[in-house]
PDB file of N, CA and C in Angstrom:
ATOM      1  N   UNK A   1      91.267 -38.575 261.562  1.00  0.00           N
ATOM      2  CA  UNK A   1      90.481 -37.373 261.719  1.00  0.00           C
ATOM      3  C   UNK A   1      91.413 -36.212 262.056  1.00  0.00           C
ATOM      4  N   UNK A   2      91.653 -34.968 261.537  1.00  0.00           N
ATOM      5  CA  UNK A   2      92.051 -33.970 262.015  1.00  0.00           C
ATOM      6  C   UNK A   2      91.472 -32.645 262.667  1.00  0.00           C
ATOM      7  N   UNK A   3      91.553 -31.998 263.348  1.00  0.00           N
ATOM      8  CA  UNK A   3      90.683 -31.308 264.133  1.00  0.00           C
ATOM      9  C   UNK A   3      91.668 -29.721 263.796  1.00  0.00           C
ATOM     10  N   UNK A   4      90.501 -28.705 263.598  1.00  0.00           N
ATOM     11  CA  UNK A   4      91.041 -27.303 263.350  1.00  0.00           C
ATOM     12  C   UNK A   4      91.259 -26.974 264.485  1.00  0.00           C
ATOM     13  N   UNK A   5      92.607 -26.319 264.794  1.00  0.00           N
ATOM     14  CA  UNK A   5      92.449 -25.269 266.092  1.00  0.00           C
ATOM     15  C   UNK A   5      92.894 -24.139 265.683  1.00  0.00           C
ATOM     16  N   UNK A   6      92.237 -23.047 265.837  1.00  0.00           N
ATOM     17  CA  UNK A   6      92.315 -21.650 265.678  1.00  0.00           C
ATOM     18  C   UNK A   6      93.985 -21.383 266.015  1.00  0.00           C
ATOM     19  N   UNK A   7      94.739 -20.495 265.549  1.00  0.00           N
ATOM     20  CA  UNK A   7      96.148 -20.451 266.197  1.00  0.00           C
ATOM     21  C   UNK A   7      96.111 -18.386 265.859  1.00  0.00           C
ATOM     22  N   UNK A   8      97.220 -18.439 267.048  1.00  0.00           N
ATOM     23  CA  UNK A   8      97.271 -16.918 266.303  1.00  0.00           C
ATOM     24  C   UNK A   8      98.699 -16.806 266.346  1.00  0.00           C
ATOM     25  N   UNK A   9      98.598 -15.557 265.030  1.00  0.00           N
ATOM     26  CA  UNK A   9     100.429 -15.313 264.757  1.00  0.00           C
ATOM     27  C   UNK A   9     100.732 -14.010 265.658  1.00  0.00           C
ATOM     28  N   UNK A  10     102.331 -14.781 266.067  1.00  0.00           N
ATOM     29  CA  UNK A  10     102.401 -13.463 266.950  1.00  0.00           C
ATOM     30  C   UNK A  10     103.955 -13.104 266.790  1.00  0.00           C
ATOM     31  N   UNK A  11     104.228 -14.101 265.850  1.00  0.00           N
ATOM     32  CA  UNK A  11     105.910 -13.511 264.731  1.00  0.00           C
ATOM     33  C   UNK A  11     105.990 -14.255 263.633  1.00  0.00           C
ATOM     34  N   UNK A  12     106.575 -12.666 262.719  1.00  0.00           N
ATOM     35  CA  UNK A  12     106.379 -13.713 261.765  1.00  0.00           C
ATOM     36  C   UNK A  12     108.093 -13.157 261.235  1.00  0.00           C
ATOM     37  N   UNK A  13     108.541 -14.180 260.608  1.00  0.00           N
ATOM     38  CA  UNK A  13     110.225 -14.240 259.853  1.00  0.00           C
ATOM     39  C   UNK A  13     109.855 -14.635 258.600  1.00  0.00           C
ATOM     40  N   UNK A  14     110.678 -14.025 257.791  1.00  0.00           N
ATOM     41  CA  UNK A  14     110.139 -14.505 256.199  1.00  0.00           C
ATOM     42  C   UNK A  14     108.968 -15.029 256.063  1.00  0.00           C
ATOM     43  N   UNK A  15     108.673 -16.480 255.575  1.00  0.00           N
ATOM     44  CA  UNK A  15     107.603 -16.788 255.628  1.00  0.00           C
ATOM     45  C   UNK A  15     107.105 -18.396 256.744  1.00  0.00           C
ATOM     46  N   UNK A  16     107.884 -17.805 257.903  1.00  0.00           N
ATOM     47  CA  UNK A  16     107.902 -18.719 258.656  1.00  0.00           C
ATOM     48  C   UNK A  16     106.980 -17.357 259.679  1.00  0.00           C
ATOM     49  N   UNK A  17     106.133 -18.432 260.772  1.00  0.00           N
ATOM     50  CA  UNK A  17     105.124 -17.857 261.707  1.00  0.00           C
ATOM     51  C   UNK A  17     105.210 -18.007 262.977  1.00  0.00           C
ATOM     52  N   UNK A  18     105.296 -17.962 264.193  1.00  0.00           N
ATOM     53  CA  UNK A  18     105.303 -18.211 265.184  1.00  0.00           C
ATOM     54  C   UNK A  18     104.367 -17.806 265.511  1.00  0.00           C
ATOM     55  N   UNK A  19     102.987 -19.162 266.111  1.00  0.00           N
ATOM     56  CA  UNK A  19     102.062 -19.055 266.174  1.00  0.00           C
ATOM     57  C   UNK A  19     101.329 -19.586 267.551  1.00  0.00           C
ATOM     58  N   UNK A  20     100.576 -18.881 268.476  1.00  0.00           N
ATOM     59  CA  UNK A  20      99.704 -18.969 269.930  1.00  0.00           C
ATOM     60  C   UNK A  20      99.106 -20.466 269.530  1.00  0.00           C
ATOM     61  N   UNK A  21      99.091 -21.617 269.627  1.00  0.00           N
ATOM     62  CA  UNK A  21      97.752 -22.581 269.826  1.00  0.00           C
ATOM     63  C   UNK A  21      97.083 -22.361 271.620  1.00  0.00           C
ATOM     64  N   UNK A  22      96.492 -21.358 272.014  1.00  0.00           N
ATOM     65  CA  UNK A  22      95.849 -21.489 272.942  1.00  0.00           C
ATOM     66  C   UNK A  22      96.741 -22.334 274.245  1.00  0.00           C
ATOM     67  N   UNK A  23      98.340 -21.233 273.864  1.00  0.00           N
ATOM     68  CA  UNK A  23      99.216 -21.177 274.901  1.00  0.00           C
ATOM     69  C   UNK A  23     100.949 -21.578 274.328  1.00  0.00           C
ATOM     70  N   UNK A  24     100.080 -23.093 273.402  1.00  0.00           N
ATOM     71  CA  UNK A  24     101.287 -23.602 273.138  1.00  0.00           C
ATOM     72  C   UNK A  24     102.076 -22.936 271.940  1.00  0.00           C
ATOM     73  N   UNK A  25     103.545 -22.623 271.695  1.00  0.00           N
ATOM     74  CA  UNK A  25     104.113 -21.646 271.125  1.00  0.00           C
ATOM     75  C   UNK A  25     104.609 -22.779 269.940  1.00  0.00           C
ATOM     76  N   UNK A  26     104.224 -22.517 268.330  1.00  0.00           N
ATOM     77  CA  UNK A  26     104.391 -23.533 267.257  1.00  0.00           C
ATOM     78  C   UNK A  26     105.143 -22.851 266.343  1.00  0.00           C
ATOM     79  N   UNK A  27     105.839 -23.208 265.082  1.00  0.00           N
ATOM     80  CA  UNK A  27     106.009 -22.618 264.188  1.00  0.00           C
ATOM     81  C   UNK A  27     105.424 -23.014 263.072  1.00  0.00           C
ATOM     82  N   UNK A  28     104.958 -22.333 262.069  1.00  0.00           N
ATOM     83  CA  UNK A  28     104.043 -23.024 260.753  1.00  0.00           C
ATOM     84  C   UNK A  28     104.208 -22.048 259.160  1.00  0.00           C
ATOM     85  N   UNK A  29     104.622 -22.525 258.678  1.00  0.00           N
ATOM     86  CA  UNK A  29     104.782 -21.840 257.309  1.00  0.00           C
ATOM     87  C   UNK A  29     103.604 -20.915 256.957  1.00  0.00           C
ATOM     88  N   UNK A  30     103.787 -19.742 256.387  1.00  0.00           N
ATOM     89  CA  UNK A  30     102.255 -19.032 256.351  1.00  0.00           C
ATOM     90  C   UNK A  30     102.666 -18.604 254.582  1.00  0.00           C
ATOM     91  N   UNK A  31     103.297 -19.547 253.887  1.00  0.00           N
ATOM     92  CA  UNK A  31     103.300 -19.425 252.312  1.00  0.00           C
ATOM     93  C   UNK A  31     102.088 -19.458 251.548  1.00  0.00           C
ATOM     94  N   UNK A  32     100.887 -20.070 252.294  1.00  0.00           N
ATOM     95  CA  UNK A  32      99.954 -20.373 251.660  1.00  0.00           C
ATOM     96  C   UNK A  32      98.539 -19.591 251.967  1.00  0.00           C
ATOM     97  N   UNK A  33      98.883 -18.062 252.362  1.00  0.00           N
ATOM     98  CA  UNK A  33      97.734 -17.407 252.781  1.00  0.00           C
ATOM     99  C   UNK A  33      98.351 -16.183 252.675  1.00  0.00           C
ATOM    100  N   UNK A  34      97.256 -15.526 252.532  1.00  0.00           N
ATOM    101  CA  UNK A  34      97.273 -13.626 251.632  1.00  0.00           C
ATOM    102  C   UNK A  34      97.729 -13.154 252.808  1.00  0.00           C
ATOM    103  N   UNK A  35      98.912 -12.292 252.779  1.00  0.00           N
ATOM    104  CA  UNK A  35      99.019 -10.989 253.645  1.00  0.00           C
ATOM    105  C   UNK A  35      98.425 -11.219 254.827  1.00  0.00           C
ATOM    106  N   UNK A  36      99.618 -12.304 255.614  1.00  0.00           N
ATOM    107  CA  UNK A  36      99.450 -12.413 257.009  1.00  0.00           C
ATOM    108  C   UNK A  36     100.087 -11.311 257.983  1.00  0.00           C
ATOM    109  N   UNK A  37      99.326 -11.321 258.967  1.00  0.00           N
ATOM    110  CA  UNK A  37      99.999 -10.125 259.703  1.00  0.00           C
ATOM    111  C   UNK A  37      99.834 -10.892 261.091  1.00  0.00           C
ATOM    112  N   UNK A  38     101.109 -10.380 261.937  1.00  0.00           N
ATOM    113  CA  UNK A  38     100.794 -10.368 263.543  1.00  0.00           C
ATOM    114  C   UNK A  38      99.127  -9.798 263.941  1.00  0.00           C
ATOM    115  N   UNK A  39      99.201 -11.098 264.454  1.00  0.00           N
ATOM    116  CA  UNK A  39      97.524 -11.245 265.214  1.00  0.00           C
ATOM    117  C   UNK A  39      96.591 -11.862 264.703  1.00  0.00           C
ATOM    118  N   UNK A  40      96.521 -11.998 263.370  1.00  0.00           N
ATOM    119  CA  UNK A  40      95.629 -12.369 262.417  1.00  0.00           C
ATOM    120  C   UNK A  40      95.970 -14.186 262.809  1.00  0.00           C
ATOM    121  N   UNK A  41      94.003 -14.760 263.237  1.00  0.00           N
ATOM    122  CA  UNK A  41      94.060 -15.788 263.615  1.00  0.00           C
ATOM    123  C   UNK A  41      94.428 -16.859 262.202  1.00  0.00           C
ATOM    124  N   UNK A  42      94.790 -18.157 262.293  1.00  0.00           N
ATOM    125  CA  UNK A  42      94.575 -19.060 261.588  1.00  0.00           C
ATOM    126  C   UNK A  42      94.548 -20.655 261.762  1.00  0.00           C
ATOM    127  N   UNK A  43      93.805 -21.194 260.276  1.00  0.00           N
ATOM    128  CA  UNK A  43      93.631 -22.449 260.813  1.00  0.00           C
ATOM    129  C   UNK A  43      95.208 -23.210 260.314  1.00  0.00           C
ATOM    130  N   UNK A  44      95.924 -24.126 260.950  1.00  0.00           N
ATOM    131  CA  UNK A  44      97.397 -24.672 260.377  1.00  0.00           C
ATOM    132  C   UNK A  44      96.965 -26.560 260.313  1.00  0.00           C
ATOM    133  N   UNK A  45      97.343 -26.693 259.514  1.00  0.00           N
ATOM    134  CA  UNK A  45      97.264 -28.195 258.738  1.00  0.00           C
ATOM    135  C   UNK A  45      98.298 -28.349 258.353  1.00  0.00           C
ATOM    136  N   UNK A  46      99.421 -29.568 259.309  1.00  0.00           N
ATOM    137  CA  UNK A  46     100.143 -30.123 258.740  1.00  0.00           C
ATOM    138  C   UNK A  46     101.858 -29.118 258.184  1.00  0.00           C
ATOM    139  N   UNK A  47     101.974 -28.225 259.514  1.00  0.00           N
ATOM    140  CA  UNK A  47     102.751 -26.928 259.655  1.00  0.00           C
ATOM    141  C   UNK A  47     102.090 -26.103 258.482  1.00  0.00           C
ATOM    142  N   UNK A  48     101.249 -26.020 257.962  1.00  0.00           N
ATOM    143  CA  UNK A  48     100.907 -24.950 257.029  1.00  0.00           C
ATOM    144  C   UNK A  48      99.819 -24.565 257.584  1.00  0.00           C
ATOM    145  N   UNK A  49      99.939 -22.373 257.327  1.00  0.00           N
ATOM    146  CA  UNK A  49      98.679 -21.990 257.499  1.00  0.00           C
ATOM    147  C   UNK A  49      97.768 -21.968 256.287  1.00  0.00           C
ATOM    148  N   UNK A  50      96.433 -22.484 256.124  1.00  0.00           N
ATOM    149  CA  UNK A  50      96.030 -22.645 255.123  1.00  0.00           C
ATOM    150  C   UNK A  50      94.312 -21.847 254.990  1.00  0.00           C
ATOM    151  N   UNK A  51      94.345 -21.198 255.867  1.00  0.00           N
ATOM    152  CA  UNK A  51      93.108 -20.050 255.896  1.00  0.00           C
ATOM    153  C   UNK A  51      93.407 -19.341 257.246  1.00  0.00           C
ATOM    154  N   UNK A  52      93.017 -17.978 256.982  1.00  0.00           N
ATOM    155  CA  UNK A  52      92.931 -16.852 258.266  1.00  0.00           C
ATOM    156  C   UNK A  52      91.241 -17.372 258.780  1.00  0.00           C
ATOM    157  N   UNK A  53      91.350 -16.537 259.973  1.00  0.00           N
ATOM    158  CA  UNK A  53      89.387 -17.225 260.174  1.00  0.00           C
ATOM    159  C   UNK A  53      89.267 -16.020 261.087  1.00  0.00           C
ATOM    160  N   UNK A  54      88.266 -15.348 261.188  1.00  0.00           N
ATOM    161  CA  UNK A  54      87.733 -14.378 261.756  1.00  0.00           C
ATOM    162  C   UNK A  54      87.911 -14.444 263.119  1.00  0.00           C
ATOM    163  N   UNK A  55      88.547 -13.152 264.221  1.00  0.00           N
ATOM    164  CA  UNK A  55      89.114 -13.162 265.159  1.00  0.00           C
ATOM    165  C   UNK A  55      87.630 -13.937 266.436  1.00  0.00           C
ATOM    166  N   UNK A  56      86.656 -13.531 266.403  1.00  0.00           N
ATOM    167  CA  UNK A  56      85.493 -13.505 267.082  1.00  0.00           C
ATOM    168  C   UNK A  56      85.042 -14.636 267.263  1.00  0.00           C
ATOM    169  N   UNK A  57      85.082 -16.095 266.032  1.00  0.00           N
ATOM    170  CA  UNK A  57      85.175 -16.724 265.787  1.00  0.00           C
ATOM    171  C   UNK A  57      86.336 -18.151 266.149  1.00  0.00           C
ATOM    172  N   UNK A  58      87.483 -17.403 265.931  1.00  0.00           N
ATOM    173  CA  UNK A  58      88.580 -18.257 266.585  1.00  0.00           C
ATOM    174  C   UNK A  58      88.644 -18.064 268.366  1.00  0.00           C
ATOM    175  N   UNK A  59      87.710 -16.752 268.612  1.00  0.00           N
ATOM    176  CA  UNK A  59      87.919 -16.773 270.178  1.00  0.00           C
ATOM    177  C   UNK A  59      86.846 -18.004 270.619  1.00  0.00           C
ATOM    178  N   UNK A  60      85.719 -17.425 270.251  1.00  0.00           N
ATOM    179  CA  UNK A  60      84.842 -19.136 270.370  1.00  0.00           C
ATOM    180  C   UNK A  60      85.041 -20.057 270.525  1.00  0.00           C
ATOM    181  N   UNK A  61      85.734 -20.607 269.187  1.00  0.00           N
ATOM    182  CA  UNK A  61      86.109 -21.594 269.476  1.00  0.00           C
ATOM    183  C   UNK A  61      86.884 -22.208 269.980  1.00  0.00           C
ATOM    184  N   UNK A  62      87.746 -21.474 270.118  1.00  0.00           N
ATOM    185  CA  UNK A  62      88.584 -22.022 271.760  1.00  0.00           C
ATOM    186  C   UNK A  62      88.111 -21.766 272.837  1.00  0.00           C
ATOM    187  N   UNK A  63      87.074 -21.267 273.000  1.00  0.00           N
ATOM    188  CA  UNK A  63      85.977 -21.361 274.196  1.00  0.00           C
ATOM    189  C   UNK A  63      85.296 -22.830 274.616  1.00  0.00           C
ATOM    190  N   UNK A  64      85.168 -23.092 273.107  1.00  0.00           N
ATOM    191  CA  UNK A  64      84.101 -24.076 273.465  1.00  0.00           C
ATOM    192  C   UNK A  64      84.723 -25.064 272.993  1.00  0.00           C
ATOM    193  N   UNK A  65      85.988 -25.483 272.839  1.00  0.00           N
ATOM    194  CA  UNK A  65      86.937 -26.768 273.157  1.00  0.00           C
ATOM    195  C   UNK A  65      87.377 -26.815 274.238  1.00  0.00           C
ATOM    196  N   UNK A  66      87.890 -25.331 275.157  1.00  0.00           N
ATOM    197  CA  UNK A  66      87.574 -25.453 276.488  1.00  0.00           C
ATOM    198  C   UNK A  66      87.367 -26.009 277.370  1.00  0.00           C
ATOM    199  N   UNK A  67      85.687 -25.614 277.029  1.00  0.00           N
ATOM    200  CA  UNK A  67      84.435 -26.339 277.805  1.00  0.00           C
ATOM    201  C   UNK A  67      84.291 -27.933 277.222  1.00  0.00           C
ATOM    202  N   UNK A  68      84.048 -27.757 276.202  1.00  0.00           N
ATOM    203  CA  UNK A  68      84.118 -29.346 275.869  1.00  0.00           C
ATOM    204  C   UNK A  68      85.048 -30.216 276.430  1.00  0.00           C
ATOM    205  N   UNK A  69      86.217 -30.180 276.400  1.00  0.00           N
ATOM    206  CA  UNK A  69      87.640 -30.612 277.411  1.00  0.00           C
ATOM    207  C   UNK A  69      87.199 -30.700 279.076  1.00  0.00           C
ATOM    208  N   UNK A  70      86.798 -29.806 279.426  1.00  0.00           N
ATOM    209  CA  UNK A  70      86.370 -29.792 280.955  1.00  0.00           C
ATOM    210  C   UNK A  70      85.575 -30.717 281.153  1.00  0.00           C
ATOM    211  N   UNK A  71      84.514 -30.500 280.210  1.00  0.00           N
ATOM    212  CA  UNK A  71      83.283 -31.895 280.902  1.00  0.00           C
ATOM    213  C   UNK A  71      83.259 -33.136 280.643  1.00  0.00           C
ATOM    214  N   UNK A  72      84.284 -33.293 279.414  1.00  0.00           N
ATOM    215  CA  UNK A  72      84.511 -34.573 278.736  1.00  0.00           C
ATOM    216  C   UNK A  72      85.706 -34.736 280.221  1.00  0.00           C
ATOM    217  N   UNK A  73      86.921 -34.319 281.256  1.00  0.00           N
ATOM    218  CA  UNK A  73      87.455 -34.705 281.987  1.00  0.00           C
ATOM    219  C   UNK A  73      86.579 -34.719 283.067  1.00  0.00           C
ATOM    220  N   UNK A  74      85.328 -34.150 283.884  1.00  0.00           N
ATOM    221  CA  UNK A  74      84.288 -33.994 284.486  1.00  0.00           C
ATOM    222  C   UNK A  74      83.945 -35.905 284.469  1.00  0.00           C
ATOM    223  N   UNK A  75      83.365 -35.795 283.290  1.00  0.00           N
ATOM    224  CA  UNK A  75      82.984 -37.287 283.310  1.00  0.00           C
ATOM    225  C   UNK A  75      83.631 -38.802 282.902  1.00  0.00           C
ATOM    226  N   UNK A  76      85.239 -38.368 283.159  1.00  0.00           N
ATOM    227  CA  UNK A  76      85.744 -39.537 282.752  1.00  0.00           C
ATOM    228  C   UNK A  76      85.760 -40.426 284.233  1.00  0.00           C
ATOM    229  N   UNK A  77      85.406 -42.116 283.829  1.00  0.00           N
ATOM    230  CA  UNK A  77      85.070 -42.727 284.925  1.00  0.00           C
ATOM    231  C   UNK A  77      86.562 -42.860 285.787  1.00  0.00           C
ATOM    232  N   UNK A  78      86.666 -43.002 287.296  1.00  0.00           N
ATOM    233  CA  UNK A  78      87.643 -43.488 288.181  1.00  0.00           C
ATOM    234  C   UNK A  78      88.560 -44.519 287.845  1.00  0.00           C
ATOM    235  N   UNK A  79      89.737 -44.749 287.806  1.00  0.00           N
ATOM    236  CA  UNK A  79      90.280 -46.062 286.931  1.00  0.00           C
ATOM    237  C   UNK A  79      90.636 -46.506 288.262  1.00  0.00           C
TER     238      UNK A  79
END
């Protein structure tokens, strides 16, 4: 299973990206998407960015993996 996480670019070198995952600092090829710019969120598969996704949208959803993360550790049983 692979799971999207929103990333944002916040350098970009040729067509290499240096990209936010919601702290962690990645690098990911952005050859495969129109006229990327610093800031512009995206989804990355496999070091490639392979769609931009609407800023409002990528904030969400790292909202609500977040939260999901919190309560899923909330209720993990005592070992």
């Amino acid at each position: 299973m692979c799971l999207a996480v929103p990333s944002k670019i916040i350098q970009i070198n040729d067509m290499i990206a240096k990209v936010d995952v919601d702290g962690v600092i990645r690098e990911t090829s952005i050859m495969l998407i129109d006229d990327p710019k610093i800031g512009d969120y995206v989804i990355v598969h496999a070091g490639f960015a392979i769609s931009k996704v609407d800023e409002d949208a990528a904030l969400q959803t790292l909202e609500d993996m977040r939260t999901i993360l919190a309560n899923e550790s909330d209720h993990t049983p005592d070992n």
